[in-house]
N, C-alpha and C. Protein backbone atom coordinates (compact mmCIF):
# COMPACT_ATOMS: atom_id res chain seq x y z
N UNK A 1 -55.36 24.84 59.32
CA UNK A 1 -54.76 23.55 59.52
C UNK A 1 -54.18 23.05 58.20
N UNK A 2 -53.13 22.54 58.54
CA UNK A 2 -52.53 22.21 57.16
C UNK A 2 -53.19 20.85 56.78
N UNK A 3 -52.79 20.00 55.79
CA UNK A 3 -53.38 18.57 55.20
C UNK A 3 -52.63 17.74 55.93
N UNK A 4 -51.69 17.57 56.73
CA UNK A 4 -51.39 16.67 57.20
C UNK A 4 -51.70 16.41 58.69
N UNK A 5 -51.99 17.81 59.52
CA UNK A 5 -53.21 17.78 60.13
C UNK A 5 -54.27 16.85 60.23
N UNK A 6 -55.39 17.55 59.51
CA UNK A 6 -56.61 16.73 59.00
C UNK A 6 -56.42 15.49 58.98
N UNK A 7 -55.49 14.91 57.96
CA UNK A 7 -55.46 13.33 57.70
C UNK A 7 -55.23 12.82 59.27
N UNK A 8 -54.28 13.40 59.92
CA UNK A 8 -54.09 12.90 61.21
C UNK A 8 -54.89 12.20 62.22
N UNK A 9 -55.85 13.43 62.12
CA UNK A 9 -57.49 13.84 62.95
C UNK A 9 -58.16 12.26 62.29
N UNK A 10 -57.89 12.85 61.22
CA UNK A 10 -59.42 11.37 60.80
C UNK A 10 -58.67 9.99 60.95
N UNK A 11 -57.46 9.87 60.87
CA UNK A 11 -57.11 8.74 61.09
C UNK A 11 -57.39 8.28 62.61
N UNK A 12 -56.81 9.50 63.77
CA UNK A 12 -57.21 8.81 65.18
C UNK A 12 -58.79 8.66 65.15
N UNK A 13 -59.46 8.78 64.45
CA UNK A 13 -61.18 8.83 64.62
C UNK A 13 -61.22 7.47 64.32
N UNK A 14 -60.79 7.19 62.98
CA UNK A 14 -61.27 6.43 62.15
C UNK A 14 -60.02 4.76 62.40
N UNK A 15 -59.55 5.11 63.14
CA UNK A 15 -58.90 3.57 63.74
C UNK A 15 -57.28 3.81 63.14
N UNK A 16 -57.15 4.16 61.92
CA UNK A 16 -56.01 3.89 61.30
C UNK A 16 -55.50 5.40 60.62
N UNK A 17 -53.88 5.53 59.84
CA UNK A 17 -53.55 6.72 59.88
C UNK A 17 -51.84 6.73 59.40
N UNK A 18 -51.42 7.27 58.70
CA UNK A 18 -50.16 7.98 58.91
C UNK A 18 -49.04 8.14 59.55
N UNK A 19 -48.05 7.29 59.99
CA UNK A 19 -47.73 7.73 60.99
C UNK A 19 -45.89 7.93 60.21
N UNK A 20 -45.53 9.69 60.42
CA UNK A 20 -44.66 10.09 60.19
C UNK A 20 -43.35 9.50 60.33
N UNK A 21 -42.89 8.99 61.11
CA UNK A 21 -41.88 8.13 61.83
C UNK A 21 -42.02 6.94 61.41
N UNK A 22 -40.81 6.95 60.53
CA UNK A 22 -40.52 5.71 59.89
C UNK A 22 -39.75 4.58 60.80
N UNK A 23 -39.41 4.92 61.82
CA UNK A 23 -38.77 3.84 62.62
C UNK A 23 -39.76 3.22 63.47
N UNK A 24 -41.22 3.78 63.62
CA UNK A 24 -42.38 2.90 64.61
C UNK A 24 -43.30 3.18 63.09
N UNK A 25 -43.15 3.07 62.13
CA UNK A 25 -44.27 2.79 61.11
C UNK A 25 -44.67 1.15 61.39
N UNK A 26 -45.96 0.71 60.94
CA UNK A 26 -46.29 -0.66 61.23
C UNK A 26 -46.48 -1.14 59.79
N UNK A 27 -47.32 -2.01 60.00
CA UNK A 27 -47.47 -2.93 58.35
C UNK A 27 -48.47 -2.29 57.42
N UNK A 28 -49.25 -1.49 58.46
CA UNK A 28 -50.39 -0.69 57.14
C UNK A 28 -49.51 0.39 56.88
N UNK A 29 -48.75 1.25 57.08
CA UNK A 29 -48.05 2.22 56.76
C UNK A 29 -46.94 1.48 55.24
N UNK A 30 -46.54 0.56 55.44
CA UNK A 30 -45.45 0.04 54.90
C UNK A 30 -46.36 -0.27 53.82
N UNK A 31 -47.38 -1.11 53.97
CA UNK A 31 -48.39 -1.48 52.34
C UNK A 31 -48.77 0.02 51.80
N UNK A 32 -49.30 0.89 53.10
CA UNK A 32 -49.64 2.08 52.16
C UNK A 32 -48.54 2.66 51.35
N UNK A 33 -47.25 2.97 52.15
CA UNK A 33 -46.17 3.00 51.21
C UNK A 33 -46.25 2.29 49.72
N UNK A 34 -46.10 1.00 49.66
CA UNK A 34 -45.99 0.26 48.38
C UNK A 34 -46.89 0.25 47.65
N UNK A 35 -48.39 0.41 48.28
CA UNK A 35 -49.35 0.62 47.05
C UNK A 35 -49.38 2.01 46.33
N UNK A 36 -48.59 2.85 47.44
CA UNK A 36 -48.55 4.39 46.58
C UNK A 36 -47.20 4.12 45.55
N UNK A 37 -46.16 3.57 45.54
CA UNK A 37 -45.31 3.13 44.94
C UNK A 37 -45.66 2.63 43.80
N UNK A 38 -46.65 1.44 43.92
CA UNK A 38 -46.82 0.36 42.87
C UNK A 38 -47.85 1.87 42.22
N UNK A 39 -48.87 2.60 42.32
CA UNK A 39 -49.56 3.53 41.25
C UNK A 39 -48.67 4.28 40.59
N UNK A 40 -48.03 5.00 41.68
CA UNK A 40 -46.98 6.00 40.53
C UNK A 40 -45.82 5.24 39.81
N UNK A 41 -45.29 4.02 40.35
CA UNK A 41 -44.60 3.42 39.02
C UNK A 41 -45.45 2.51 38.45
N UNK A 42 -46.18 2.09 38.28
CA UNK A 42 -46.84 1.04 37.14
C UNK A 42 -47.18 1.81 35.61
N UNK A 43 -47.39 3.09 36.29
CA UNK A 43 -47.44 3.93 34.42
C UNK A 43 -46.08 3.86 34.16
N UNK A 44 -45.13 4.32 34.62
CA UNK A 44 -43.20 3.96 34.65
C UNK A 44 -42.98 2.64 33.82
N UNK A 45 -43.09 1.99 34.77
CA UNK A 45 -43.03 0.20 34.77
C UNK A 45 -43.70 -0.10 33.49
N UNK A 46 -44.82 -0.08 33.69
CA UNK A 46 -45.85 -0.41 32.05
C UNK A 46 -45.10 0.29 31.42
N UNK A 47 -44.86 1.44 30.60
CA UNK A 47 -44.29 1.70 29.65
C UNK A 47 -42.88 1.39 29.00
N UNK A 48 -42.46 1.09 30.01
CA UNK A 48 -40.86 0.58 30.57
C UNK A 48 -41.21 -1.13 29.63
N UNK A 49 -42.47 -1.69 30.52
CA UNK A 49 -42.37 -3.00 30.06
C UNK A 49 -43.30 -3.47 28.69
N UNK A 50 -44.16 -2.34 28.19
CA UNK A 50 -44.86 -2.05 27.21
C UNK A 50 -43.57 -1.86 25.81
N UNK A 51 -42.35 -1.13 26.17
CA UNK A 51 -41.55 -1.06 24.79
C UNK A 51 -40.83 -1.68 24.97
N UNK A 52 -40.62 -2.72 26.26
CA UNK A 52 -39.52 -3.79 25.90
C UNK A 52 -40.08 -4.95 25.00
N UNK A 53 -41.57 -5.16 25.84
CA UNK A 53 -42.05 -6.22 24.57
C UNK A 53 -41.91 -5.85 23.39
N UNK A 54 -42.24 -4.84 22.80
CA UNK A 54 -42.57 -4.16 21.48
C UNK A 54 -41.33 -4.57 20.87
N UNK A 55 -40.19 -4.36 21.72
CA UNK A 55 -38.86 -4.51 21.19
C UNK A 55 -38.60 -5.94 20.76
N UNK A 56 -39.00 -6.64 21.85
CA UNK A 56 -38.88 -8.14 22.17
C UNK A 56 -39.55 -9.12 20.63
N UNK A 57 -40.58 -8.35 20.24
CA UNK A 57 -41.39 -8.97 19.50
C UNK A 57 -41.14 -8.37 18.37
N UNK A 58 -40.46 -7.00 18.23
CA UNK A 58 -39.92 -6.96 16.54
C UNK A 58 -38.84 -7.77 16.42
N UNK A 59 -37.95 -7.98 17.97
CA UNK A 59 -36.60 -9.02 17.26
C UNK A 59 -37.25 -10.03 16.99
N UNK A 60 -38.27 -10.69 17.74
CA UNK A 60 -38.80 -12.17 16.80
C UNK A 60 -39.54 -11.77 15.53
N UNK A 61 -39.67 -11.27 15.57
CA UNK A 61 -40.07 -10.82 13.94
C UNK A 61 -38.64 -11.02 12.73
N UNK A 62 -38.12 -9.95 13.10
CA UNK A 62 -36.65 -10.16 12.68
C UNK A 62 -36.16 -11.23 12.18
N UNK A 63 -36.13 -12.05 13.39
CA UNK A 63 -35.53 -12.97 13.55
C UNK A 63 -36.42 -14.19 12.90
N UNK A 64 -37.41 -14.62 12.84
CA UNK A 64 -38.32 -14.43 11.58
C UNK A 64 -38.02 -14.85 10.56
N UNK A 65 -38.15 -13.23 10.34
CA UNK A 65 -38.24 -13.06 8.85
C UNK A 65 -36.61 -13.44 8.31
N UNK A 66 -35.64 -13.34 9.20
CA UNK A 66 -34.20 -13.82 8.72
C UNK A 66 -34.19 -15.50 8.61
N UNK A 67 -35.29 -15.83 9.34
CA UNK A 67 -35.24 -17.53 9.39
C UNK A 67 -35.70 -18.01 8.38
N UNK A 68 -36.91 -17.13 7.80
CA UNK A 68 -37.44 -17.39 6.48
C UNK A 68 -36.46 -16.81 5.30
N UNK A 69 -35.94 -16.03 5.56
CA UNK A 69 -34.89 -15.80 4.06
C UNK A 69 -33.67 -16.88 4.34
N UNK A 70 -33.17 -17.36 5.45
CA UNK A 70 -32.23 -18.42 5.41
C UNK A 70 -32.81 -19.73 4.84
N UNK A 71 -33.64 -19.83 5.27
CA UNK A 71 -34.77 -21.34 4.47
C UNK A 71 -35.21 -21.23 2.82
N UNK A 72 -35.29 -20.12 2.41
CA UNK A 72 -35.56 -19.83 1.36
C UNK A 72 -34.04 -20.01 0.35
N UNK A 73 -33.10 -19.39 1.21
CA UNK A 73 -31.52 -19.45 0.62
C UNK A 73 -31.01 -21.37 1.00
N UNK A 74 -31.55 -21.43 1.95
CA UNK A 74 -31.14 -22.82 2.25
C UNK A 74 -31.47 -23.95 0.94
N UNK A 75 -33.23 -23.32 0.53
CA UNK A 75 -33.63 -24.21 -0.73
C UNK A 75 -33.11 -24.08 -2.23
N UNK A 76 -32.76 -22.63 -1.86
CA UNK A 76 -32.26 -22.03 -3.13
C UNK A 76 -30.79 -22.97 -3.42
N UNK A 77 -29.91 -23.02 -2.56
CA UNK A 77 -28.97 -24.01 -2.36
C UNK A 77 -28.78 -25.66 -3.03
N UNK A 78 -30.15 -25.99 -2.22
CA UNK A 78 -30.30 -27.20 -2.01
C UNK A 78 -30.03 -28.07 -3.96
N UNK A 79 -31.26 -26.64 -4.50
CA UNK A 79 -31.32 -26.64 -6.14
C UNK A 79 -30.27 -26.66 -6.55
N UNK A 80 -29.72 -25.92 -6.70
CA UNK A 80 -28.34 -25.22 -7.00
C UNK A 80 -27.45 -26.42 -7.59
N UNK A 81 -27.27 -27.50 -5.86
CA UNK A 81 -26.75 -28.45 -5.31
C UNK A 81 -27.12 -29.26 -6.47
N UNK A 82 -28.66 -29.90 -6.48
CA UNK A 82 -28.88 -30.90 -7.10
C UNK A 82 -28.75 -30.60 -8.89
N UNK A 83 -28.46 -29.42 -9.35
CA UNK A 83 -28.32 -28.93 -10.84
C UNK A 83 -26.74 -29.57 -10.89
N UNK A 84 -25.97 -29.05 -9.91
CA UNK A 84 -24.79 -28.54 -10.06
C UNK A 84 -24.10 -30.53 -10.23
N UNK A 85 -25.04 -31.18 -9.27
CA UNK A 85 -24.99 -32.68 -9.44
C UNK A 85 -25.33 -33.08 -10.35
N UNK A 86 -26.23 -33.20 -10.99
CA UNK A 86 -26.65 -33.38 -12.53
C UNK A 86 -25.60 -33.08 -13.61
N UNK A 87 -25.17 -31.63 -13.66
CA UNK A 87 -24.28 -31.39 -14.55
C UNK A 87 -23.15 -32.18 -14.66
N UNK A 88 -22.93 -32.13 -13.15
CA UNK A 88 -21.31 -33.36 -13.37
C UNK A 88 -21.47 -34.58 -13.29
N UNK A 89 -22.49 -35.38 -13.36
CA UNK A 89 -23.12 -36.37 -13.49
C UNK A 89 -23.32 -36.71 -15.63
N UNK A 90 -23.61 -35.42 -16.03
CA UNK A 90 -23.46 -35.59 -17.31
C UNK A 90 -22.21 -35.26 -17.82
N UNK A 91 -21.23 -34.43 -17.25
CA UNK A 91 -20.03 -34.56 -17.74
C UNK A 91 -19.14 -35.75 -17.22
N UNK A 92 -19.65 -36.58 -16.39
CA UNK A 92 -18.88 -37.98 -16.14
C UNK A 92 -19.42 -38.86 -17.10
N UNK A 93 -20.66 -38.64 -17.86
CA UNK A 93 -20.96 -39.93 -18.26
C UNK A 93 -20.63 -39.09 -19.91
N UNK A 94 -20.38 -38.12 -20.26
CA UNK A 94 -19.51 -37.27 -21.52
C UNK A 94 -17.90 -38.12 -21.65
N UNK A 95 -17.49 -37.92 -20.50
CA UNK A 95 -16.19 -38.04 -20.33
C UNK A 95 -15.88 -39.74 -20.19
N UNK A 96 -17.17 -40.58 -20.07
CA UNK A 96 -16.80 -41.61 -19.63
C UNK A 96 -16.90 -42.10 -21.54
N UNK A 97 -17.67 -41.34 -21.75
CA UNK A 97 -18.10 -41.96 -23.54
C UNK A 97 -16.77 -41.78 -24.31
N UNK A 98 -16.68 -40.49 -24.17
CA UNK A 98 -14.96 -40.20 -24.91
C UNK A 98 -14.04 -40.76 -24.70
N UNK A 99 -13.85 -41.41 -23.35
CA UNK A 99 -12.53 -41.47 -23.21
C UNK A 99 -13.08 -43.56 -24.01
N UNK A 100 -14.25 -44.03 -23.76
CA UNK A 100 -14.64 -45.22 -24.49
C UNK A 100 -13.77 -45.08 -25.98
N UNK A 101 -14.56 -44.11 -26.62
CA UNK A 101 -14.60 -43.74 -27.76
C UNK A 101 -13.15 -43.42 -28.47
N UNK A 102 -12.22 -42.84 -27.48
CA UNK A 102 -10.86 -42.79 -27.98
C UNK A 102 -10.13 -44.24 -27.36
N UNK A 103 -10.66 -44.96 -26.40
CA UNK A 103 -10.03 -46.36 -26.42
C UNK A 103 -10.35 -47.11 -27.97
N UNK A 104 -11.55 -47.12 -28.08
CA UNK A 104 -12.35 -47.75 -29.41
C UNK A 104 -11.03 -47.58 -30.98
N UNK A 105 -10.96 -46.28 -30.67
CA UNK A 105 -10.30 -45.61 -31.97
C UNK A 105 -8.63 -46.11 -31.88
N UNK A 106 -8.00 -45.90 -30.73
CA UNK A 106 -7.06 -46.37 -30.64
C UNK A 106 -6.68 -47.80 -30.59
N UNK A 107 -7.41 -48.69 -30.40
CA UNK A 107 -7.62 -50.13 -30.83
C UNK A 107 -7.60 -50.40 -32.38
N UNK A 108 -8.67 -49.56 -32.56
CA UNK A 108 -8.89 -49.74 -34.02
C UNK A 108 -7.65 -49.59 -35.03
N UNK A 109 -7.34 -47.89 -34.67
CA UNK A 109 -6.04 -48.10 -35.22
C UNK A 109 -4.80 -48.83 -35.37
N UNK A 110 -4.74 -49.38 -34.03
CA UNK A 110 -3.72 -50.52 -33.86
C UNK A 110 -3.66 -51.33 -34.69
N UNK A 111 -4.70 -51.97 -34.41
CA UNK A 111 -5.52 -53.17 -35.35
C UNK A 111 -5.05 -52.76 -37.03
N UNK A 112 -5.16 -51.80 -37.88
CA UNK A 112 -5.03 -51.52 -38.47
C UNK A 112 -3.84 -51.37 -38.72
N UNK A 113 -3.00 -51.05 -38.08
CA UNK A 113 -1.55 -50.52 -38.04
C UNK A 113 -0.42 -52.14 -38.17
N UNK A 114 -1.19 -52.94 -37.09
CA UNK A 114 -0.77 -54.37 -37.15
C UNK A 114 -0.88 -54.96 -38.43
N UNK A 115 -2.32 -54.65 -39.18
CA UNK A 115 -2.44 -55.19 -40.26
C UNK A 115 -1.45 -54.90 -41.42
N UNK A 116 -1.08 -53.35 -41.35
CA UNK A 116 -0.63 -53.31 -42.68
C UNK A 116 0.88 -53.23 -42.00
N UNK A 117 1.28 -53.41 -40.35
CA UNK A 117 2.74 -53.85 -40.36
C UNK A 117 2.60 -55.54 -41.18
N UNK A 118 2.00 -56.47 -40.62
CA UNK A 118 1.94 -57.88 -41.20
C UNK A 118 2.00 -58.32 -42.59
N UNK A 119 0.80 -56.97 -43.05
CA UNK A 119 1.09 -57.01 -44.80
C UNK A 119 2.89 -56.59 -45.66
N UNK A 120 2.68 -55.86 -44.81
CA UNK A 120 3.85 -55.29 -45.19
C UNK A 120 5.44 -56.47 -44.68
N UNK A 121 5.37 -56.87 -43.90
CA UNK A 121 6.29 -58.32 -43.52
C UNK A 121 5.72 -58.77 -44.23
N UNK A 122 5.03 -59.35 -44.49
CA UNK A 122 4.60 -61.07 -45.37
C UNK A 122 5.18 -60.42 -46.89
N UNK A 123 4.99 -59.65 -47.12
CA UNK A 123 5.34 -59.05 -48.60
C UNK A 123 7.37 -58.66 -48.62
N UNK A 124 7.78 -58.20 -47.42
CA UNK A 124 8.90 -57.94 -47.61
C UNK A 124 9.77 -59.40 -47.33
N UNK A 125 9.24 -60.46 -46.80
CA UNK A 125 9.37 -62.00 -46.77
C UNK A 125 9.56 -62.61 -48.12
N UNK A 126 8.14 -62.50 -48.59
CA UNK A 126 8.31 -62.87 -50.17
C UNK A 126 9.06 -62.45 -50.55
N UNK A 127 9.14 -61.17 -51.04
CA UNK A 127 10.11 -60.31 -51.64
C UNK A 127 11.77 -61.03 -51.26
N UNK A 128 11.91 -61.54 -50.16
CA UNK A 128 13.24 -62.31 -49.72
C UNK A 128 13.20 -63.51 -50.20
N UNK A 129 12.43 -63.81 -50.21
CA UNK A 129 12.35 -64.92 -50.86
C UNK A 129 12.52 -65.68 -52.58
N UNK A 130 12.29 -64.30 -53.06
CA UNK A 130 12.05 -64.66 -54.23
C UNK A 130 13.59 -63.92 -54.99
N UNK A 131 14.53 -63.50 -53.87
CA UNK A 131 15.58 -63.12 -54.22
C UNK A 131 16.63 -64.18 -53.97
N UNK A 132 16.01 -64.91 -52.22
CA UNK A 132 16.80 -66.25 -52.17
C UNK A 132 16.71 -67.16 -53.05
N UNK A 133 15.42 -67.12 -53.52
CA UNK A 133 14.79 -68.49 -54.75
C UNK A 133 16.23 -67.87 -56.32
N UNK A 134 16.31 -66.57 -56.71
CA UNK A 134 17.08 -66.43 -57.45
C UNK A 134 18.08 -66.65 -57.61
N UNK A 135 18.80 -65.50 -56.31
CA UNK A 135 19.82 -66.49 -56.02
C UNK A 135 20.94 -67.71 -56.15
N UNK A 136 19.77 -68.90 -55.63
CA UNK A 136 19.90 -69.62 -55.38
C UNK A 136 19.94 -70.73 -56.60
N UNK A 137 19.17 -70.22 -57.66
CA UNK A 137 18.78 -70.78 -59.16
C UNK A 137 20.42 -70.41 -59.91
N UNK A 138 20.50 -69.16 -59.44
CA UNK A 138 21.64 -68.35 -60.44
C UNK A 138 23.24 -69.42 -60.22
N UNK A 139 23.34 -69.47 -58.67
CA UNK A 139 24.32 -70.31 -58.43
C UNK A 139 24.08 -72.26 -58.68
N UNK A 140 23.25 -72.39 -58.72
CA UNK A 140 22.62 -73.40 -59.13
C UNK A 140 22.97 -74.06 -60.72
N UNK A 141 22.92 -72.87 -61.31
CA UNK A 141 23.00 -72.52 -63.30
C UNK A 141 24.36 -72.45 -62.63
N UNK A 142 25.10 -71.86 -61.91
CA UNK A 142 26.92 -71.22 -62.58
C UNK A 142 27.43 -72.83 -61.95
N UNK A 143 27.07 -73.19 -60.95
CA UNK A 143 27.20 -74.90 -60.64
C UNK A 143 27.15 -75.66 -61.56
N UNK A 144 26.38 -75.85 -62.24
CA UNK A 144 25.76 -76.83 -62.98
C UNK A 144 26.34 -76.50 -64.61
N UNK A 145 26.57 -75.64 -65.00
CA UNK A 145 27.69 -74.63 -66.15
C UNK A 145 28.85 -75.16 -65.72
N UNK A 146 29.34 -74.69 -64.76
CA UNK A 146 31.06 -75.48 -64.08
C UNK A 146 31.29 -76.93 -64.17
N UNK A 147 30.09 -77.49 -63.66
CA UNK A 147 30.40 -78.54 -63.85
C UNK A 147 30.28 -79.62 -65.08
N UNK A 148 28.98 -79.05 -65.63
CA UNK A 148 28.86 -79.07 -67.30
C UNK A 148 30.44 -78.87 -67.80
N UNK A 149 30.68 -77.89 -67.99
CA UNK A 149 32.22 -77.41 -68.39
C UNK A 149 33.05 -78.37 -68.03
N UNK A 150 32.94 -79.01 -66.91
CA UNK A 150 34.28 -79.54 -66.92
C UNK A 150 33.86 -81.07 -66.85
N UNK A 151 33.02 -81.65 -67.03
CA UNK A 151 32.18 -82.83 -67.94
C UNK A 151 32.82 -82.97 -69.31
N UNK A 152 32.26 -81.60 -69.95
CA UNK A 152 32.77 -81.54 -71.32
C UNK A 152 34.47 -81.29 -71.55
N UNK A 153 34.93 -80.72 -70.62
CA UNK A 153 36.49 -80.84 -70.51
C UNK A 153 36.88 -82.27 -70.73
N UNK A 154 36.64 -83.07 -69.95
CA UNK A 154 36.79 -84.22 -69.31
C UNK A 154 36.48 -85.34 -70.67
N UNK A 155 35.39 -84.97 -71.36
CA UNK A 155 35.03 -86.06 -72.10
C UNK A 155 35.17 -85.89 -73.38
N UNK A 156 36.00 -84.34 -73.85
CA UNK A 156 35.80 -83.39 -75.30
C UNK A 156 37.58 -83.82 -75.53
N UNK A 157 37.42 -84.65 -76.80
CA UNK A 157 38.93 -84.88 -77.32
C UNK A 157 38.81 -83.79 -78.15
N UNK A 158 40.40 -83.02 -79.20
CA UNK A 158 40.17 -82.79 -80.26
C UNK A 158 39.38 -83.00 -81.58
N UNK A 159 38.95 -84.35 -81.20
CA UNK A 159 38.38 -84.69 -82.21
C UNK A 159 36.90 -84.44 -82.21
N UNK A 160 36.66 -84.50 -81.29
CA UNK A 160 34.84 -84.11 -81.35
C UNK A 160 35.11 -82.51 -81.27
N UNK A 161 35.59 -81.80 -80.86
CA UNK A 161 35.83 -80.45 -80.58
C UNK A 161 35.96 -80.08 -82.22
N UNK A 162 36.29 -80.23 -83.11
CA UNK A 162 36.68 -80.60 -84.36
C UNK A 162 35.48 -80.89 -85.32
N UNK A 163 34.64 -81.66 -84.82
CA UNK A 163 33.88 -82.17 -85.66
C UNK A 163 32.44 -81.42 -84.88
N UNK A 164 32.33 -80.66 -83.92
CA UNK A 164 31.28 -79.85 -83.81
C UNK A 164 31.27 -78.55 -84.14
N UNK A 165 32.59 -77.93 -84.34
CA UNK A 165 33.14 -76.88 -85.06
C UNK A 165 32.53 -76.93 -86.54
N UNK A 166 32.46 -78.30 -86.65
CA UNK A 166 32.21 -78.34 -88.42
C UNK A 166 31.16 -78.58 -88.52
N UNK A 167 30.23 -79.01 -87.90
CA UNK A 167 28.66 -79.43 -88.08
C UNK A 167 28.76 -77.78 -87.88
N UNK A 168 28.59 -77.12 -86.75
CA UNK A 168 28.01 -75.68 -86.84
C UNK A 168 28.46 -74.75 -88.36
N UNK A 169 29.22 -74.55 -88.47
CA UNK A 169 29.70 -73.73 -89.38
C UNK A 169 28.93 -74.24 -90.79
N UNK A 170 28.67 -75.82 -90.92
CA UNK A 170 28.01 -76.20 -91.77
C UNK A 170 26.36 -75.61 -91.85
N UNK A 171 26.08 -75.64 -90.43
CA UNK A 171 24.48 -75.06 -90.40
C UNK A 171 24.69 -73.39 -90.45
N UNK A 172 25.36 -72.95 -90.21
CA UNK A 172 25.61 -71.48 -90.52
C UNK A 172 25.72 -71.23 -91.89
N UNK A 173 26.51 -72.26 -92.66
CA UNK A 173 26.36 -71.59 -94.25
C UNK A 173 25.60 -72.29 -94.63
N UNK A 174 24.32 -73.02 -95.04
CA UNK A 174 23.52 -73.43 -94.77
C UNK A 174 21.89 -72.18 -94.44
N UNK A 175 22.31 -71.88 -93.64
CA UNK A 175 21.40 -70.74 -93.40
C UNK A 175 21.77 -69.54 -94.22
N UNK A 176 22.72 -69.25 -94.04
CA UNK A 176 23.59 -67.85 -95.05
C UNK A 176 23.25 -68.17 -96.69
């Protein structure tokens, strides 16, 4: 007798059984089906679903460990950031001193520059002045000569002209 025999036998004994014909199979045939299914694939299945986790859980690892080197680069940054602020924070307040410091100087110089333009006017003023004051003396003397002169025109006969001729010449030999 073959094995499918036998099983036959004990199934009509034993209430339940096998039944070849899949078009009058009932509901215990159909579970026995699936529980023979579910044994021979669950070693399948498990291993199947045994290296997907494995997989599953090195990408979170991964993924991880990339979250921790982005956080780490994120802080590294952050520094970076706040140096890189500082620095130009001291070259604004560099730049704010200098450019003080060359206002300062350029004032100063001004100031200075004004002074010795002013000195230099007040002196080239005088200086005009003391040429108008001459000037003004010189024509003053050739005025005052002219008109002297012609005073003495006016009031000089031969005869006094004459007699001052002779007083001098007298004090000249006299001295001689």
């Amino acid at each position: 007798m073959d094995d499918l025999q036998i099983f036959n036998q004990l199934a009509h004994h034993q209430g339940f059984g096998f039944n070849p014909d899949f078009l009058e199979a009932n509901v215990i045939n159909i579970a026995l089906l699936l529980s023979g299914l579910i044994y021979i694939l669950k070693n399948f299945l498990g291993a199947n679903l045994v290296s997907r986790q494995e997989k599953v859980l090195l990408a979170i690892q991964e993924s991880e460990e990339r979250l921790k080197q982005a956080n780490e680069r994120l802080s590294e940054a952050k520094k970076q950031l706040t140096q890189t602020q500082l620095v130009i924070e001291q070259i604004k307040q560099e730049a704010e001193l200098t450019a003080q410091k060359v206002r300062d100087s350029i004032l100063n110089q001004g100031k200075i520059d004004i002074e010795k333009l002013t000195s230099a006017g007040k002196s080239s003023i005088a200086n005009a002045e003391q040429q108008i004051k001459k000037q003004i003396q010189q024509q003053i003397a050739t005025l005052a000569m002219h008109k002297v002169t012609q005073q003495l025109e006016k009031q000089m006969s031969v005869d006094m002209q004459t007699s001052i001729i002779d007083n001098n010449i007298k004090q000249l030999g006299a001295k001689l």
